[in-house]
PDB file of N, CA and C in Angstrom:
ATOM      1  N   UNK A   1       0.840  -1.179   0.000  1.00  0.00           N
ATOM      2  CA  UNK A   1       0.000   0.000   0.000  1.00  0.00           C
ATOM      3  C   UNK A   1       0.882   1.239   0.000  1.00  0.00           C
ATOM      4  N   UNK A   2       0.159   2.535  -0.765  1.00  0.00           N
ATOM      5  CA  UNK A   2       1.263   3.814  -0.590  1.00  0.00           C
ATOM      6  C   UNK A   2       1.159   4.128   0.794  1.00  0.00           C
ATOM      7  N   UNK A   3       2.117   4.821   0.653  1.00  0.00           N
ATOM      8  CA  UNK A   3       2.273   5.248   2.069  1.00  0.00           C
ATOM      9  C   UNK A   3       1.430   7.270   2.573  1.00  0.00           C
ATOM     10  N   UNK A   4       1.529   7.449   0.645  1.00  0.00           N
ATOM     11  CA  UNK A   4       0.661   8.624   1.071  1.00  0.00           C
ATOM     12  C   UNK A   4      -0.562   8.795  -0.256  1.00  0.00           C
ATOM     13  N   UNK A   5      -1.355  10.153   0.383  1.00  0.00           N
ATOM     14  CA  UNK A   5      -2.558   9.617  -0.509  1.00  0.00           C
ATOM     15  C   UNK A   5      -2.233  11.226  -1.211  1.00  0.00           C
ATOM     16  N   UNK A   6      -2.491  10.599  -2.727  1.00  0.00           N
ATOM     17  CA  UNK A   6      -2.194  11.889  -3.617  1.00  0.00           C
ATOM     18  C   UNK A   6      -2.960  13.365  -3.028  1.00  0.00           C
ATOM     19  N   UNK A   7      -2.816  14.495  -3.510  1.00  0.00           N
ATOM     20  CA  UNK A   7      -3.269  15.429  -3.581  1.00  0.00           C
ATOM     21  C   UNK A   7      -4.684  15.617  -4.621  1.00  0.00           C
ATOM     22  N   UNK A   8      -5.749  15.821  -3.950  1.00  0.00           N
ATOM     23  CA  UNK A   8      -7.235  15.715  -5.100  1.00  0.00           C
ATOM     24  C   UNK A   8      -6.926  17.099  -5.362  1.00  0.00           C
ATOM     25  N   UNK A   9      -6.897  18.215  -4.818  1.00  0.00           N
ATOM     26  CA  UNK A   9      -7.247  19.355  -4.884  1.00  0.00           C
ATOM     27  C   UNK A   9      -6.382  19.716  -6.092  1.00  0.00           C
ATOM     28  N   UNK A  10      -6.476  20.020  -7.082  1.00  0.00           N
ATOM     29  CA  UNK A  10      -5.515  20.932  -8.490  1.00  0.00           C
ATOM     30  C   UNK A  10      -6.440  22.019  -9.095  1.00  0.00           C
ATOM     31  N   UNK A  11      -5.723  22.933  -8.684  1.00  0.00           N
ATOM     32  CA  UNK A  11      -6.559  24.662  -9.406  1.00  0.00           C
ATOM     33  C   UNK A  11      -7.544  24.357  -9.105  1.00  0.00           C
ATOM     34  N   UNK A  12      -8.268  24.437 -10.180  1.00  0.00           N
ATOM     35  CA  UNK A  12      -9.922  24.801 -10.536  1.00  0.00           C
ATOM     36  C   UNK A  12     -10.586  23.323 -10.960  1.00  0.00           C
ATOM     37  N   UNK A  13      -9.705  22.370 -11.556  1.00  0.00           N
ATOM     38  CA  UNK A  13     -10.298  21.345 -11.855  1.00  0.00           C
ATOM     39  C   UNK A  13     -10.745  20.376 -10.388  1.00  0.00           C
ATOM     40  N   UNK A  14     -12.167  20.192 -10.537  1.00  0.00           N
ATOM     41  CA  UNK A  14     -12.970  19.102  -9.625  1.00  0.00           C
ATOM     42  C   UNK A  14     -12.215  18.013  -9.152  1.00  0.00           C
ATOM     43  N   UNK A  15     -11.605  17.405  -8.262  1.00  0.00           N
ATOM     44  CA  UNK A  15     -11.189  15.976  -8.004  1.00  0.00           C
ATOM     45  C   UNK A  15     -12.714  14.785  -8.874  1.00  0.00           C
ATOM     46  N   UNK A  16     -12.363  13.914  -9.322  1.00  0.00           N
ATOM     47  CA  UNK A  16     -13.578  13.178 -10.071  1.00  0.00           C
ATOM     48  C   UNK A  16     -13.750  12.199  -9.175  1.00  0.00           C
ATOM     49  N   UNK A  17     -15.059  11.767  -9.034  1.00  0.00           N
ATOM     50  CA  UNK A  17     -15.868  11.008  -7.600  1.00  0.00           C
ATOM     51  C   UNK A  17     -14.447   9.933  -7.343  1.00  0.00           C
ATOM     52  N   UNK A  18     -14.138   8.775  -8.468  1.00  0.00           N
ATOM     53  CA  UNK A  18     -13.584   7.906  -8.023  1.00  0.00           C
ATOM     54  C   UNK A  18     -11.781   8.175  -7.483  1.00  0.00           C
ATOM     55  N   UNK A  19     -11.752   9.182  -7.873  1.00  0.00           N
ATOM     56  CA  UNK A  19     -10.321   9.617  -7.365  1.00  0.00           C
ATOM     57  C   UNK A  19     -10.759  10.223  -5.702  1.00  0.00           C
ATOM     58  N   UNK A  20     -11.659  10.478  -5.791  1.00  0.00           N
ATOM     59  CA  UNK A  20     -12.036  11.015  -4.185  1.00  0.00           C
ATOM     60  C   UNK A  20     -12.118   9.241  -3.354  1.00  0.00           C
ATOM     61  N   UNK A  21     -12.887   8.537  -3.879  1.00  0.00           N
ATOM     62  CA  UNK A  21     -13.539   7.495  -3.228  1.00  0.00           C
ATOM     63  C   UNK A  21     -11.837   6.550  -3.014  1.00  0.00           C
ATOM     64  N   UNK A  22     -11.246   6.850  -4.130  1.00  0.00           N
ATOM     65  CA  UNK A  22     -10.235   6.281  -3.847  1.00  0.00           C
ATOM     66  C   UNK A  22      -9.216   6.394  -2.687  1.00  0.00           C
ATOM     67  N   UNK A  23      -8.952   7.595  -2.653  1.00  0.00           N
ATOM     68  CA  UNK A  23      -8.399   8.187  -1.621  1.00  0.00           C
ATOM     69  C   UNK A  23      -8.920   7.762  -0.163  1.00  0.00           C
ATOM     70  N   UNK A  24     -10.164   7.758  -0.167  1.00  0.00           N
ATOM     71  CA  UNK A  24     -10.588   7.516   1.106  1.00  0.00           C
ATOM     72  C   UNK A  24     -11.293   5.711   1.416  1.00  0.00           C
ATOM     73  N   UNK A  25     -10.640   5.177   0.484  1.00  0.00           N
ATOM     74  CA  UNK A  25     -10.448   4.137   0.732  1.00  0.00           C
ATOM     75  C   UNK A  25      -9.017   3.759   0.956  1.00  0.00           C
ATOM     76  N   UNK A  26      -8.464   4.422   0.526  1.00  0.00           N
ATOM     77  CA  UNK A  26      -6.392   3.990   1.111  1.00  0.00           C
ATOM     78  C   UNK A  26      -6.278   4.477   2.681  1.00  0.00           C
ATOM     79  N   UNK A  27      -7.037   5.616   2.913  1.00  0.00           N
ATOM     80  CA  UNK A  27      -7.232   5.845   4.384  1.00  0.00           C
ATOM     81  C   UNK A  27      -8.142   4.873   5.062  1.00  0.00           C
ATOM     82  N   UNK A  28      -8.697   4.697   4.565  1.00  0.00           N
ATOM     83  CA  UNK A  28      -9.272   3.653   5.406  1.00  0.00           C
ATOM     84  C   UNK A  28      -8.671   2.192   5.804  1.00  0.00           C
ATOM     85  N   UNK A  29      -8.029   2.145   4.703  1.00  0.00           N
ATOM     86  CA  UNK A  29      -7.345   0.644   4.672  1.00  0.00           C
ATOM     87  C   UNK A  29      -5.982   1.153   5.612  1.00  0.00           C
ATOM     88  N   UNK A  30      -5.001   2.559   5.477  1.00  0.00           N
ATOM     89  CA  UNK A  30      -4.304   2.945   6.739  1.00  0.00           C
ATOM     90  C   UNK A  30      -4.568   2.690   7.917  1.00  0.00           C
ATOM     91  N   UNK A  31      -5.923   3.100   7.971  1.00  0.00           N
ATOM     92  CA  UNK A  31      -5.970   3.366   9.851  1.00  0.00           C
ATOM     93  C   UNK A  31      -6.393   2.191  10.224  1.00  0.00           C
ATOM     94  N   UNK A  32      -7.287   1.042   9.383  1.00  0.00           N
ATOM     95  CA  UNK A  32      -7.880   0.296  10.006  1.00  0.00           C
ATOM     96  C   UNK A  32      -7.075  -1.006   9.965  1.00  0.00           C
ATOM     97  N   UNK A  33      -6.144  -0.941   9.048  1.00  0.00           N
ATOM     98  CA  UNK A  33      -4.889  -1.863   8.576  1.00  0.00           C
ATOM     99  C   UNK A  33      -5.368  -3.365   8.388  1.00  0.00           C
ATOM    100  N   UNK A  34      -6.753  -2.668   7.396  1.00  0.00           N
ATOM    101  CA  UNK A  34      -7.079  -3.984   6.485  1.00  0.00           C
ATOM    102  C   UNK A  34      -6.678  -3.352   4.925  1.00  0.00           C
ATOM    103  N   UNK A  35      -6.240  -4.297   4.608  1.00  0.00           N
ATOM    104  CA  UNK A  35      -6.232  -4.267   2.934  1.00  0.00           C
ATOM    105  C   UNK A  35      -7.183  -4.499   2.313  1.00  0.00           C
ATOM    106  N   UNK A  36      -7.788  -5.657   2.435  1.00  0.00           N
ATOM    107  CA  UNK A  36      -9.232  -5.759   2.903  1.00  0.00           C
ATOM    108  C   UNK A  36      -9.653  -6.787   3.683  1.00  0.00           C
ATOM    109  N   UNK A  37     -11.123  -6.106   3.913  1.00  0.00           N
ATOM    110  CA  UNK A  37     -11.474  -6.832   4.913  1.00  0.00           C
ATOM    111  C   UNK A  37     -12.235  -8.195   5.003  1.00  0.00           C
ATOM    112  N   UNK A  38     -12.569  -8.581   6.099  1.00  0.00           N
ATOM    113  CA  UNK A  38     -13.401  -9.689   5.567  1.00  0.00           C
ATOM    114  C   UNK A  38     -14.837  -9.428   5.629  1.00  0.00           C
ATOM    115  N   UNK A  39     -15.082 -10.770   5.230  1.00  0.00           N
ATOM    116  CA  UNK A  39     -16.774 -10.094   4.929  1.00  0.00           C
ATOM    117  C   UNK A  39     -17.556  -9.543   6.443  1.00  0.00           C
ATOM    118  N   UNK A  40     -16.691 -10.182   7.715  1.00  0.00           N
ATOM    119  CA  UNK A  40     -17.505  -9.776   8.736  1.00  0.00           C
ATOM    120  C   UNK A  40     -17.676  -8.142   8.864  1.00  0.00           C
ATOM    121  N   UNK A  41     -16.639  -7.597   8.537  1.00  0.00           N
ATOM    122  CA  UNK A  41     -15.873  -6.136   8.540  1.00  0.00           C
ATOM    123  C   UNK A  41     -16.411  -5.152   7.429  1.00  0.00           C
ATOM    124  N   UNK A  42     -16.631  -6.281   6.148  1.00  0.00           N
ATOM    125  CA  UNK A  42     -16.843  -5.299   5.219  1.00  0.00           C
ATOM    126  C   UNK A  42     -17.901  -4.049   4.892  1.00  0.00           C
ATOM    127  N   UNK A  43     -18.785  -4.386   5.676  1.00  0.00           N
ATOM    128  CA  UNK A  43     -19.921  -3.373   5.347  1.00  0.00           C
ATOM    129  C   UNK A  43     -19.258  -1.835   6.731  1.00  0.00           C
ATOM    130  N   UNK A  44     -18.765  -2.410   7.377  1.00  0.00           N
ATOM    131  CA  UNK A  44     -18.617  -1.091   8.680  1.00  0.00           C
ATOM    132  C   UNK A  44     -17.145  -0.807   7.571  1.00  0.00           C
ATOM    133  N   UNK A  45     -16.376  -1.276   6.627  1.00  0.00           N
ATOM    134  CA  UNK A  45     -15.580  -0.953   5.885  1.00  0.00           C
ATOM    135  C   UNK A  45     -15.931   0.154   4.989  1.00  0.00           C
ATOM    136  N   UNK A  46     -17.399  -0.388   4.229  1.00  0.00           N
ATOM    137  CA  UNK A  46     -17.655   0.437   3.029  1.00  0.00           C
ATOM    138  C   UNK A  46     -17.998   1.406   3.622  1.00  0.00           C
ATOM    139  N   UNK A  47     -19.044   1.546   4.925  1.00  0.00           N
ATOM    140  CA  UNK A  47     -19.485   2.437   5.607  1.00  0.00           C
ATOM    141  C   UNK A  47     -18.138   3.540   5.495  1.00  0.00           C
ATOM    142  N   UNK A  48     -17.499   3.449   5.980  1.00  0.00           N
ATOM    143  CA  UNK A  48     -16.043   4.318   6.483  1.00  0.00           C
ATOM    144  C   UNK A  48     -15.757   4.967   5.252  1.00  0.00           C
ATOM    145  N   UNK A  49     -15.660   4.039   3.841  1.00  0.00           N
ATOM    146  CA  UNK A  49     -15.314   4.968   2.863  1.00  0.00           C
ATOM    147  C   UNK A  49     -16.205   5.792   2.281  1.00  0.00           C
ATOM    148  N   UNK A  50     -17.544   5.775   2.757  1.00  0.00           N
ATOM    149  CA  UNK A  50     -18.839   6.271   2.005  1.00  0.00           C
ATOM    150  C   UNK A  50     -19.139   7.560   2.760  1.00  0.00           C
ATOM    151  N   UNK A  51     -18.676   7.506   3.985  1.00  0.00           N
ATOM    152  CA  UNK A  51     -18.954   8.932   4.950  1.00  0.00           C
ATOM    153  C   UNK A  51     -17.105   9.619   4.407  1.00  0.00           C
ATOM    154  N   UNK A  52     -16.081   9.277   4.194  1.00  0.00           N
ATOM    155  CA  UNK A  52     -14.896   9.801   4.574  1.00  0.00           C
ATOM    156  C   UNK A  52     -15.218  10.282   2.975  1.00  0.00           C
ATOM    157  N   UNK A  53     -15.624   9.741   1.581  1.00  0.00           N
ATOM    158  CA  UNK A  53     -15.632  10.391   0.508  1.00  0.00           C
ATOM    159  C   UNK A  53     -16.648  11.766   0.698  1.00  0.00           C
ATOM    160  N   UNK A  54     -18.011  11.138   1.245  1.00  0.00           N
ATOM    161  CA  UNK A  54     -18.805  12.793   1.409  1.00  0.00           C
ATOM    162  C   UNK A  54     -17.913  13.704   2.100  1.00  0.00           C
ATOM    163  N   UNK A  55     -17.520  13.294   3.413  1.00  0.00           N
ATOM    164  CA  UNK A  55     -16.656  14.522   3.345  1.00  0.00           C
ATOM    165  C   UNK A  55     -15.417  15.354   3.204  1.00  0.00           C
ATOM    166  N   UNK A  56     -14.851  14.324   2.238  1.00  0.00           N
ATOM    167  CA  UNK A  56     -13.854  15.169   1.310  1.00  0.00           C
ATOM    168  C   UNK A  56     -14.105  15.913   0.019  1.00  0.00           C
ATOM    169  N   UNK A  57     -15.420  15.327  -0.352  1.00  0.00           N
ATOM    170  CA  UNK A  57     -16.403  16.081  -1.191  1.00  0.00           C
ATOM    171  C   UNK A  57     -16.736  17.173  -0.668  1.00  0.00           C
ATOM    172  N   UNK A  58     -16.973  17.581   0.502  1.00  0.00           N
ATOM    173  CA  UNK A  58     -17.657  18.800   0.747  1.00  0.00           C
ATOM    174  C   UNK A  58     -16.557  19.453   1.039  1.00  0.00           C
ATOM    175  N   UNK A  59     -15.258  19.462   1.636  1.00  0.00           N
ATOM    176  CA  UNK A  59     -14.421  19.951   2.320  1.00  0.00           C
ATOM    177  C   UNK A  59     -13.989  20.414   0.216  1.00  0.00           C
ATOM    178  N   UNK A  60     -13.576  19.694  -0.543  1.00  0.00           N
ATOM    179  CA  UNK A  60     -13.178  20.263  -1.492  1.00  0.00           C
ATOM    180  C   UNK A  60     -13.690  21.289  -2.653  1.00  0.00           C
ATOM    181  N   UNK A  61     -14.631  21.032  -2.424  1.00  0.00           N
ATOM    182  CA  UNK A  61     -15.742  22.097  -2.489  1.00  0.00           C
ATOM    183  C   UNK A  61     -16.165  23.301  -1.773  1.00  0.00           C
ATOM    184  N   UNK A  62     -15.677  23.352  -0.300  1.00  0.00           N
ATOM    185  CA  UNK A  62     -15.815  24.401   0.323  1.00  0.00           C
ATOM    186  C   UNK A  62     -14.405  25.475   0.329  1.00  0.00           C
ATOM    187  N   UNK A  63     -13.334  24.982  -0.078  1.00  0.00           N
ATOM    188  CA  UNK A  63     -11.844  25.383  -0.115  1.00  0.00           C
ATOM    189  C   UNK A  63     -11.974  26.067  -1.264  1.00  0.00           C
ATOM    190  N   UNK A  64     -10.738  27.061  -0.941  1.00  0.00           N
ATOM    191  CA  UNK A  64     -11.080  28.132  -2.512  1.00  0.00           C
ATOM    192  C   UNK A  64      -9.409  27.973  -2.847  1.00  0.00           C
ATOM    193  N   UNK A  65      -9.149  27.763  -4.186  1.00  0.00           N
ATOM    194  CA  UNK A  65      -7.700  27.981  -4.762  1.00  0.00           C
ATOM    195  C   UNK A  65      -7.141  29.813  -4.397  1.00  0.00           C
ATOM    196  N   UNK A  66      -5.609  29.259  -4.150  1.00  0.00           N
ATOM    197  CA  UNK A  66      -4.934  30.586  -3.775  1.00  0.00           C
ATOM    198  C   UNK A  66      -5.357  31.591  -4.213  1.00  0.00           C
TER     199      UNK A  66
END
């Protein structure tokens, strides 16, 4: 796994959903230090990436370029 998670934010162009979802699925798989999980895990898994993408969606959206 990387060890860091790219930068979404560039100028003016939108991060695109799956580059967001992505991201916050490598964090998730960081902190929770599954690569993946098993099926007992998996839904409180997807859960984690489905709230951590909304709000990097909103957070990137609320940020204004320099």
């Amino acid at each position: 796994m990387c060890r860091s998670i790219h930068r979404l934010r560039e100028g003016q162009v939108p991060a695109a959903d799956d580059d967001v979802r992505a991201a916050a699925r490598q964090f998730v798989r960081k902190v929770s230090g599954f690569q993946r999980p098993s099926q007992r895990n998996e839904a409180a898994f997807e859960a984690a990436v489905d709230e951590i993408s909304l709000a990097t969606r909103r957070l990137l959206e609320a940020v204004t370029a320099r």
